[in-house]
Every structure is written in C-alpha cells, then in structure tokens.
PDB file of N, CA and C in Angstrom:
ATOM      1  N   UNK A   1      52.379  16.853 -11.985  1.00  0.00           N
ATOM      2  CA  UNK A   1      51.760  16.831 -10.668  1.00  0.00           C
ATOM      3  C   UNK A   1      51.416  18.263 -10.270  1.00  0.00           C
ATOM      4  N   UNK A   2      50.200  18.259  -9.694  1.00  0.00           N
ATOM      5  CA  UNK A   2      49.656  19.497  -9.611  1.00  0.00           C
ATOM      6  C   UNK A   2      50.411  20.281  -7.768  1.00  0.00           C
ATOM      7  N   UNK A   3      50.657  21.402  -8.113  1.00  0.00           N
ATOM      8  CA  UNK A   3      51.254  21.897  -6.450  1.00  0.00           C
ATOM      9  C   UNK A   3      49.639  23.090  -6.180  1.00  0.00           C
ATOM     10  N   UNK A   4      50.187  23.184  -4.839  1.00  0.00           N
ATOM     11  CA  UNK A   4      48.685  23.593  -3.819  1.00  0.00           C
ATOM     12  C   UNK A   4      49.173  25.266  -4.089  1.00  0.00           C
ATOM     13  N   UNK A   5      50.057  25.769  -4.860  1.00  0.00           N
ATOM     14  CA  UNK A   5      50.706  26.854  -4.809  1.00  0.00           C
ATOM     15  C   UNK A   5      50.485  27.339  -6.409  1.00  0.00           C
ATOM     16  N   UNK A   6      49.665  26.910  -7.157  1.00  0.00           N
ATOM     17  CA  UNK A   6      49.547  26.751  -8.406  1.00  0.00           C
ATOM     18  C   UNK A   6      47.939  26.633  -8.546  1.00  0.00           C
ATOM     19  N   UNK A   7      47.361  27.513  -9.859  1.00  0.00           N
ATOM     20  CA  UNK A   7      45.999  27.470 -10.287  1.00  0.00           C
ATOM     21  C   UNK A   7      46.181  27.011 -11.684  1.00  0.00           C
ATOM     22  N   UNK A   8      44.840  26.263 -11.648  1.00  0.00           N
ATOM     23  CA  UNK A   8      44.408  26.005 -12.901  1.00  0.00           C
ATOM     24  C   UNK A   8      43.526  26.900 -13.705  1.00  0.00           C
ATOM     25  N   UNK A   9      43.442  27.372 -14.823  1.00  0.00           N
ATOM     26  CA  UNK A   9      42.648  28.237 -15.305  1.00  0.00           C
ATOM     27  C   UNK A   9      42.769  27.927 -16.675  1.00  0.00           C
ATOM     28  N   UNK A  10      41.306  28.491 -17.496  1.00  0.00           N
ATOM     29  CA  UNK A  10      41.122  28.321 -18.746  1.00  0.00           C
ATOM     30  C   UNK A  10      41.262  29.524 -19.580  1.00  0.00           C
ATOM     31  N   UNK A  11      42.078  29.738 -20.776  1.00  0.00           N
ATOM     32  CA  UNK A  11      42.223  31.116 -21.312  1.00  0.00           C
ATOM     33  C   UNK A  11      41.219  31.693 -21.679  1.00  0.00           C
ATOM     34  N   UNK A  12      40.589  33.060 -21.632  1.00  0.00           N
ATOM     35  CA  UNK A  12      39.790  33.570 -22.459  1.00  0.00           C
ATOM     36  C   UNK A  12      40.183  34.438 -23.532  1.00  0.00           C
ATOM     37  N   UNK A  13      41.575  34.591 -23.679  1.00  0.00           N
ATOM     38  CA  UNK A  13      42.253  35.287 -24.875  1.00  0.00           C
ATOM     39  C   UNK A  13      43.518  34.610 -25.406  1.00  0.00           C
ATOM     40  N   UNK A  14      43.738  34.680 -26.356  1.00  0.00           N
ATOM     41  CA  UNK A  14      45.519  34.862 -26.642  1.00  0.00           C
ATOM     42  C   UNK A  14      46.132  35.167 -26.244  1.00  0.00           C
ATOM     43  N   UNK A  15      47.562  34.390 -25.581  1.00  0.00           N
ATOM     44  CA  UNK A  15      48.464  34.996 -24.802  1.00  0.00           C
ATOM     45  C   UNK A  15      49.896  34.593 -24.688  1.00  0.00           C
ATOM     46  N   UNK A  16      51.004  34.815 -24.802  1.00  0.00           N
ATOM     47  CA  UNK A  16      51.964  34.482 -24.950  1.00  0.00           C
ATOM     48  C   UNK A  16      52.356  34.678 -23.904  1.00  0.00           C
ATOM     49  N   UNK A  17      53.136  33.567 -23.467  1.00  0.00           N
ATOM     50  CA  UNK A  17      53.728  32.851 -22.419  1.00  0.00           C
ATOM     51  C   UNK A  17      55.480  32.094 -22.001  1.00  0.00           C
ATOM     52  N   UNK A  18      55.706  32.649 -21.487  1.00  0.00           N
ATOM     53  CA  UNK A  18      57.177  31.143 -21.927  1.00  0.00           C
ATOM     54  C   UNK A  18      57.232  30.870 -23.301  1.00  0.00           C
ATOM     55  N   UNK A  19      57.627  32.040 -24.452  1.00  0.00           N
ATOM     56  CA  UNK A  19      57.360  31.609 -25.735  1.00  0.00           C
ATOM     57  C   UNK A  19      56.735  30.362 -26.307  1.00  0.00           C
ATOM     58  N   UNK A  20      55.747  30.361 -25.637  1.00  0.00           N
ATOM     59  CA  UNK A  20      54.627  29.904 -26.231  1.00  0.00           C
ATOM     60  C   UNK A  20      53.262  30.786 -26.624  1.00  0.00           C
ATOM     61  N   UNK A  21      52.470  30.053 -27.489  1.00  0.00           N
ATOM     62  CA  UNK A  21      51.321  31.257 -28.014  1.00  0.00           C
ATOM     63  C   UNK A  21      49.935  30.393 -27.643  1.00  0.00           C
ATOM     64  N   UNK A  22      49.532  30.922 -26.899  1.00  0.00           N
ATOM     65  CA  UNK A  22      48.420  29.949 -26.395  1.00  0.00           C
ATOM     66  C   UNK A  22      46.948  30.504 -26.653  1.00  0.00           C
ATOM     67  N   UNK A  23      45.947  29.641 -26.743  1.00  0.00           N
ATOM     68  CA  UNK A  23      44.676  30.237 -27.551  1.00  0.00           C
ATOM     69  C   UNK A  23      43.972  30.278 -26.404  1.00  0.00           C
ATOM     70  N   UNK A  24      42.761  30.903 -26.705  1.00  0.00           N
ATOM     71  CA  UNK A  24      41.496  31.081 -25.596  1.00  0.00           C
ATOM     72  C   UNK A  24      41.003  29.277 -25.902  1.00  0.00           C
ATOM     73  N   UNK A  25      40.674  29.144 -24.682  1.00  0.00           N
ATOM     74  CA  UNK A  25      40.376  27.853 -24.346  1.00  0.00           C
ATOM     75  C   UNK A  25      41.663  26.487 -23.946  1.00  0.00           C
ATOM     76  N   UNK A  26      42.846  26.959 -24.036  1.00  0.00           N
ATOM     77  CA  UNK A  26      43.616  26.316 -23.173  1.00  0.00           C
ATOM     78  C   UNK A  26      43.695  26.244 -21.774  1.00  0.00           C
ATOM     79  N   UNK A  27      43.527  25.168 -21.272  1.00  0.00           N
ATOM     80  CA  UNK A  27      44.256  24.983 -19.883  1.00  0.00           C
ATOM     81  C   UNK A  27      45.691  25.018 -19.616  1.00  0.00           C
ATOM     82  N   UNK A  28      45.979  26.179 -18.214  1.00  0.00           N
ATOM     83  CA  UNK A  28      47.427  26.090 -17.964  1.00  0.00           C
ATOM     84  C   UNK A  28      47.491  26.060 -16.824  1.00  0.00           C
ATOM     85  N   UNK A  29      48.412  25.645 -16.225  1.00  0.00           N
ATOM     86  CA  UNK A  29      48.744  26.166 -14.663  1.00  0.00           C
ATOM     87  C   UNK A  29      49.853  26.940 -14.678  1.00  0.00           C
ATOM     88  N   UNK A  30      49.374  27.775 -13.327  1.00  0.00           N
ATOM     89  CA  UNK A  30      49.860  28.796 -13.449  1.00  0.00           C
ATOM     90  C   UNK A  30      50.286  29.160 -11.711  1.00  0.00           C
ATOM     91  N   UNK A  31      51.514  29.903 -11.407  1.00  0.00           N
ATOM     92  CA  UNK A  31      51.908  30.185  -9.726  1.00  0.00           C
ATOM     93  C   UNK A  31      50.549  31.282  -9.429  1.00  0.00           C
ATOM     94  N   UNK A  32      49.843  31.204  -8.382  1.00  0.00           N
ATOM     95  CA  UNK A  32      48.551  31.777  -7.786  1.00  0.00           C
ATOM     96  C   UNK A  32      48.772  33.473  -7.776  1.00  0.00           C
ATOM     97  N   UNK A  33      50.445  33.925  -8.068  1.00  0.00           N
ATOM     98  CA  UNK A  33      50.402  35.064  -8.292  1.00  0.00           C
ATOM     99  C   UNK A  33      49.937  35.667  -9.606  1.00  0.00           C
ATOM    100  N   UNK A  34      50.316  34.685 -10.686  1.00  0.00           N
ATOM    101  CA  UNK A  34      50.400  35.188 -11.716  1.00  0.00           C
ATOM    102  C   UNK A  34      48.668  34.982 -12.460  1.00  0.00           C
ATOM    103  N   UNK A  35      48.130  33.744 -11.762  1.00  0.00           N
ATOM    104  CA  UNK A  35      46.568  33.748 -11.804  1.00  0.00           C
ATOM    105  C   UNK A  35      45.855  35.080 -11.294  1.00  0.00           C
ATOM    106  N   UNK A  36      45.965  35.121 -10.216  1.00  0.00           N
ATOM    107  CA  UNK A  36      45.360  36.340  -9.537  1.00  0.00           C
ATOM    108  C   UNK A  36      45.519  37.747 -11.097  1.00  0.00           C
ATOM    109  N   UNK A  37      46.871  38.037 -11.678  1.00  0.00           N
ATOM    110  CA  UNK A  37      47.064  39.278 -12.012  1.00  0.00           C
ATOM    111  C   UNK A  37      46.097  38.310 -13.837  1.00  0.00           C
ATOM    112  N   UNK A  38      46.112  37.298 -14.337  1.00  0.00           N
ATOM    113  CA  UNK A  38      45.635  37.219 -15.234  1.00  0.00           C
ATOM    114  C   UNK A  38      43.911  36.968 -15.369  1.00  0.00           C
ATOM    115  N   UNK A  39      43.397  37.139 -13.817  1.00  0.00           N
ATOM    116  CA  UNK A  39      42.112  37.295 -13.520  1.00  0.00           C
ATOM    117  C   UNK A  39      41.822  38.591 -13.547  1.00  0.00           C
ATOM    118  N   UNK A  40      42.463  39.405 -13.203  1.00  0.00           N
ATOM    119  CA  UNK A  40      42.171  41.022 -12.681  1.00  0.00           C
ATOM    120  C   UNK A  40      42.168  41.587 -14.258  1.00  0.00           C
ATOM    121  N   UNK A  41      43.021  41.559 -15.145  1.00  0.00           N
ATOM    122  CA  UNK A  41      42.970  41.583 -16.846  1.00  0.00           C
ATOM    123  C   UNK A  41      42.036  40.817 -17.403  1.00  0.00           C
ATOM    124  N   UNK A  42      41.016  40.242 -17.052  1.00  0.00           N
ATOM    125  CA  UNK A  42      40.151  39.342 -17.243  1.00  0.00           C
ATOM    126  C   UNK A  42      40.467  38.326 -18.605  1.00  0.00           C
ATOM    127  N   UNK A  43      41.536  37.585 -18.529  1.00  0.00           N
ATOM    128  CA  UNK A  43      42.368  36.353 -19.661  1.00  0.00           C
ATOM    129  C   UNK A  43      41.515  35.380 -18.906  1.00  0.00           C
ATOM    130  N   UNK A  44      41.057  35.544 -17.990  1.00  0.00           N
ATOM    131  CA  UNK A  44      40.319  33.837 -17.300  1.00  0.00           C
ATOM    132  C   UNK A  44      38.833  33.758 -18.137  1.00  0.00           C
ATOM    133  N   UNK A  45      38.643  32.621 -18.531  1.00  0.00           N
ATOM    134  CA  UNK A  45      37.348  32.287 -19.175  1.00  0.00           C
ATOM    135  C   UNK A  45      36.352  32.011 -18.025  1.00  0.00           C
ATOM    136  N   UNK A  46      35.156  32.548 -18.333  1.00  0.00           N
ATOM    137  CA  UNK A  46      34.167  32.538 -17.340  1.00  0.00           C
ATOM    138  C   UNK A  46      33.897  33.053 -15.979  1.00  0.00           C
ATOM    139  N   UNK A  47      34.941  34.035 -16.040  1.00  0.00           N
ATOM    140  CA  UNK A  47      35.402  34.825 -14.685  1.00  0.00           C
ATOM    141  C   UNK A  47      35.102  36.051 -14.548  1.00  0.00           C
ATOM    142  N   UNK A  48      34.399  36.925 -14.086  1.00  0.00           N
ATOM    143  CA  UNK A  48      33.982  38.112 -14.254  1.00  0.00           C
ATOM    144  C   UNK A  48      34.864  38.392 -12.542  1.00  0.00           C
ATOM    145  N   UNK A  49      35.721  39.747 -13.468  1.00  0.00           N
ATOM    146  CA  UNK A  49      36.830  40.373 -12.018  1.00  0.00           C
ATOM    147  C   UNK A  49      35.955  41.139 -10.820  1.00  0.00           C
ATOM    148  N   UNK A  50      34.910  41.454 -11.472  1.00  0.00           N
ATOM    149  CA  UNK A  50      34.433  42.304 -10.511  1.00  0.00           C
ATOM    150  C   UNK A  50      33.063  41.421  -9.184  1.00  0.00           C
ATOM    151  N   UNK A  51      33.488  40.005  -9.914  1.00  0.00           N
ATOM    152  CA  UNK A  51      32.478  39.075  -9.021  1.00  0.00           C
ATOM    153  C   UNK A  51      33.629  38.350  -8.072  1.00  0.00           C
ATOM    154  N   UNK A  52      33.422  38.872  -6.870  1.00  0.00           N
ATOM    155  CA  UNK A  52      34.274  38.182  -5.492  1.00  0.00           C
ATOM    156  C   UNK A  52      34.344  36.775  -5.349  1.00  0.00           C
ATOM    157  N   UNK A  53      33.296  36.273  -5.373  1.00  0.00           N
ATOM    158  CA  UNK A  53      32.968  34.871  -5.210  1.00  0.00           C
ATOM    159  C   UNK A  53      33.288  34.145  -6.604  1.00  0.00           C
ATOM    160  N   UNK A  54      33.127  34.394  -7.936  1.00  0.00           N
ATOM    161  CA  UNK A  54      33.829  34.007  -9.458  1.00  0.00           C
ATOM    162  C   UNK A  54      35.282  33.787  -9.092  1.00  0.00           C
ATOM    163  N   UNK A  55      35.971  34.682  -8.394  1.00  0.00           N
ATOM    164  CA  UNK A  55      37.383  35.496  -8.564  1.00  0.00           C
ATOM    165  C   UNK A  55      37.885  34.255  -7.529  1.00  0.00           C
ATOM    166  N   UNK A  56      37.423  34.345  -6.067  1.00  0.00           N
ATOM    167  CA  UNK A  56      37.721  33.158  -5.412  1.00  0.00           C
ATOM    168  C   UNK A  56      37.740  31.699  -5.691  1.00  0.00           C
ATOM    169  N   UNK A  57      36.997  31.655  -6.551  1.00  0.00           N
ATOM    170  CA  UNK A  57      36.759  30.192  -6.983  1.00  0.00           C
ATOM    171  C   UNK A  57      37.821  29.796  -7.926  1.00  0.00           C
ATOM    172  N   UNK A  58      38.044  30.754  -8.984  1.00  0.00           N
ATOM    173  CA  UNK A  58      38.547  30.594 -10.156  1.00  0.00           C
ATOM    174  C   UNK A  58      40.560  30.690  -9.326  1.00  0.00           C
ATOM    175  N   UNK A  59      40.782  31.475  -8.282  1.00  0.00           N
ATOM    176  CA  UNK A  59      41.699  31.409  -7.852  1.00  0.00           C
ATOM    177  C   UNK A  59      42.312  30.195  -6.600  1.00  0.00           C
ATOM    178  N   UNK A  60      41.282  29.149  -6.556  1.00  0.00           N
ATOM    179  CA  UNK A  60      41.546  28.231  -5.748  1.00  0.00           C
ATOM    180  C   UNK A  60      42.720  27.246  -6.023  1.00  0.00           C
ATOM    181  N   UNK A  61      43.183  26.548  -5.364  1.00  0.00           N
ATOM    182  CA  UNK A  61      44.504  25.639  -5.847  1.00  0.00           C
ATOM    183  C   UNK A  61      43.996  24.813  -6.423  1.00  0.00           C
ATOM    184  N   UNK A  62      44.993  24.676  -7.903  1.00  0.00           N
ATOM    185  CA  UNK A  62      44.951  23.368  -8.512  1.00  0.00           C
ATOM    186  C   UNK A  62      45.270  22.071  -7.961  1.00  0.00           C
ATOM    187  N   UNK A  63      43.905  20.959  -7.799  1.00  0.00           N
ATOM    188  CA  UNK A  63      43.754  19.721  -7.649  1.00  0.00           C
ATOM    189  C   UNK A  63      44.279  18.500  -8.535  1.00  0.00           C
ATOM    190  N   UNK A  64      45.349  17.746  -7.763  1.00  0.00           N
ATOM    191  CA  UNK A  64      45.268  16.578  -8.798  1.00  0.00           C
ATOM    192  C   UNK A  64      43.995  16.313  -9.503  1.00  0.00           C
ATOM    193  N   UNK A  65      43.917  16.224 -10.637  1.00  0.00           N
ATOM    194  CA  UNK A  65      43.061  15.143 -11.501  1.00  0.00           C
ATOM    195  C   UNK A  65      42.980  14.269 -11.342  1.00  0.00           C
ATOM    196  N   UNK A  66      41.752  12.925 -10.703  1.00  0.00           N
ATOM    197  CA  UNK A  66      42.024  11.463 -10.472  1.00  0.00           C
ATOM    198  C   UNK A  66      41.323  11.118 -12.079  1.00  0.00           C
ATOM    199  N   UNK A  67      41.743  10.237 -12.671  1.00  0.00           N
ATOM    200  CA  UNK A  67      40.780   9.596 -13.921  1.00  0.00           C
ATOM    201  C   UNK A  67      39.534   9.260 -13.486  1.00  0.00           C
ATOM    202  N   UNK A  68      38.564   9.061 -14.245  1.00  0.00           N
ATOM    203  CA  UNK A  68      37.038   9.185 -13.593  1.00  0.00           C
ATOM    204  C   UNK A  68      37.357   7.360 -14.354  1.00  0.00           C
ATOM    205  N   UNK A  69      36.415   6.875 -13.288  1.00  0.00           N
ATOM    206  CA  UNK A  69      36.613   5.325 -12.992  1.00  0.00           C
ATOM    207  C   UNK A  69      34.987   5.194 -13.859  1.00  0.00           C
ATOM    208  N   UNK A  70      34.520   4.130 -14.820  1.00  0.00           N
ATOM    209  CA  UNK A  70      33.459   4.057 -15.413  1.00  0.00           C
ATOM    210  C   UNK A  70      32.872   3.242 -14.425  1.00  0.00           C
ATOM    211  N   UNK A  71      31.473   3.826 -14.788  1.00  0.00           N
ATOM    212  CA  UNK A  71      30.379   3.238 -13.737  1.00  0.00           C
ATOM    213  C   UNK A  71      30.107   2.074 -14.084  1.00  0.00           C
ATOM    214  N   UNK A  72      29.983   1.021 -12.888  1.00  0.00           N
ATOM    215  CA  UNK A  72      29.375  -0.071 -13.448  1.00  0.00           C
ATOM    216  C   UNK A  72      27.512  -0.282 -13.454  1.00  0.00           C
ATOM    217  N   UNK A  73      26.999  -1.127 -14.653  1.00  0.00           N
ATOM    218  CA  UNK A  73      25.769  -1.194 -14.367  1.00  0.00           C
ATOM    219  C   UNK A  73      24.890  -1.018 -13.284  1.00  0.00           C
ATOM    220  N   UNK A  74      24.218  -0.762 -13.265  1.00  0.00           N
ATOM    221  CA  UNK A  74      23.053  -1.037 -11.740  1.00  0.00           C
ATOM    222  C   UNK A  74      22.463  -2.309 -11.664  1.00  0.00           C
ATOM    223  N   UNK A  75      21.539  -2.771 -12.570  1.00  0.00           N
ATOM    224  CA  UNK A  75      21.384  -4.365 -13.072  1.00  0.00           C
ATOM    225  C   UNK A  75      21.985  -5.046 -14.113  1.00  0.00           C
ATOM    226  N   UNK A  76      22.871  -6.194 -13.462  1.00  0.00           N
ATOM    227  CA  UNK A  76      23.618  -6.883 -14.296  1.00  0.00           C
ATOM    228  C   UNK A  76      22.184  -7.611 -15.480  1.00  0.00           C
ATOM    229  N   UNK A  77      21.393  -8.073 -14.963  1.00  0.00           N
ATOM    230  CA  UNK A  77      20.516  -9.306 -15.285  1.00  0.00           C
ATOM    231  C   UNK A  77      19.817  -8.343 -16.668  1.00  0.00           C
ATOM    232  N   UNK A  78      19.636  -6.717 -16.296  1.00  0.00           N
ATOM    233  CA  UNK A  78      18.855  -6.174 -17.489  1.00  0.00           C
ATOM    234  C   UNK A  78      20.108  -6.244 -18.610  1.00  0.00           C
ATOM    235  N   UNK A  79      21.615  -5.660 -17.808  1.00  0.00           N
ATOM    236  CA  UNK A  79      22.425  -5.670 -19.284  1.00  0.00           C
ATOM    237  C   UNK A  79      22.450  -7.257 -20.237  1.00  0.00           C
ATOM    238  N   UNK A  80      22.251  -8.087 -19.711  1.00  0.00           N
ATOM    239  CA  UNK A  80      22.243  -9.380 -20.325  1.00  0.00           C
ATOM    240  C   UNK A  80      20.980  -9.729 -20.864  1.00  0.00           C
ATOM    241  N   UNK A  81      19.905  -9.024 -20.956  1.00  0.00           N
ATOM    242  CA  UNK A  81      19.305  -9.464 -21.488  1.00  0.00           C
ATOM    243  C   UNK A  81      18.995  -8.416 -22.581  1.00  0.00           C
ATOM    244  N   UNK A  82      19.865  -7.067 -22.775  1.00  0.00           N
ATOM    245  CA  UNK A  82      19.605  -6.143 -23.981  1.00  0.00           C
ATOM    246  C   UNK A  82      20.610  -6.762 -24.850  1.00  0.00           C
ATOM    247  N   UNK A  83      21.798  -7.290 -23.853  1.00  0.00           N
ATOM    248  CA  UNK A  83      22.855  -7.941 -24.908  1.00  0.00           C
ATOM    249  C   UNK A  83      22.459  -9.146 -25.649  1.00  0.00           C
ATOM    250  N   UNK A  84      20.956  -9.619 -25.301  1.00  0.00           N
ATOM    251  CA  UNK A  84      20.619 -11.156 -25.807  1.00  0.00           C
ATOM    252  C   UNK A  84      19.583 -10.872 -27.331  1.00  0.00           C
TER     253      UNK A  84
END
C-alpha cells in the first residue's frame, strides 16, 4: 500500500539499496526525503534536476495503483457480427 509520505520513481542508474542491487529502470518507493536527494544526483529516469517543474512532478506522492478495468465495446451488434 502506497503512503502519501512516499514517492514513486524509476531508476536511471544502478544502485544499491537495503542490500539490494537495483538496475536502471526499476520502480521503487521511496520516503520523499530520500527521493528528493536521489533526484538532485540525477538516479531518477527522465528527470532533469535543473527543471523545477520535472523535479516537482517526479517528487509528488505515490498514488495507489487501481488495476485498469478493460473497456467494454462501443457496439455490441458490430462485435457479433466480426465474430460471425
């Protein structure tokens, strides 16, 4: 469960952690202090430190994830008749 005190961020380097070894392109969460200082070292993927508005965004609180619900058709009558 995600806390409002906690960021989500994507690695842009290698980094060891809580003896763990984590690659560029992992997702972690992380306490908003320790985001902030791994933004300013620029470890955040797609984050440029010296862009205010990047830096804010990328430091916003991590959101529950809801599962994305599949869309249903728009016309039932066309899917039944590609299925025929």
């Amino acid at each position: 469960m995600a806390h409002t005190d906690t960021v989500r961020i994507v690695l842009a380097h290698h980094l060891d952690r809580q003896g763990k070894s984590l690659l560029p392109g992992d997702e972690i969460e992380v306490p908003h202090d320790e985001a902030r200082q791994l933004v300013s070292a620029g470890y955040v993927a797609g984050v440029d430190p010296s862009d205010a508005e990047a830096v804010a965004k990328a430091l916003a609180p991590a959101v529950e994830r809801k599962p994305a619900l599949s869309k249903a058709p728009a016309n039932k009558a066309a899917e039944g008749q590609a299925s025929a």
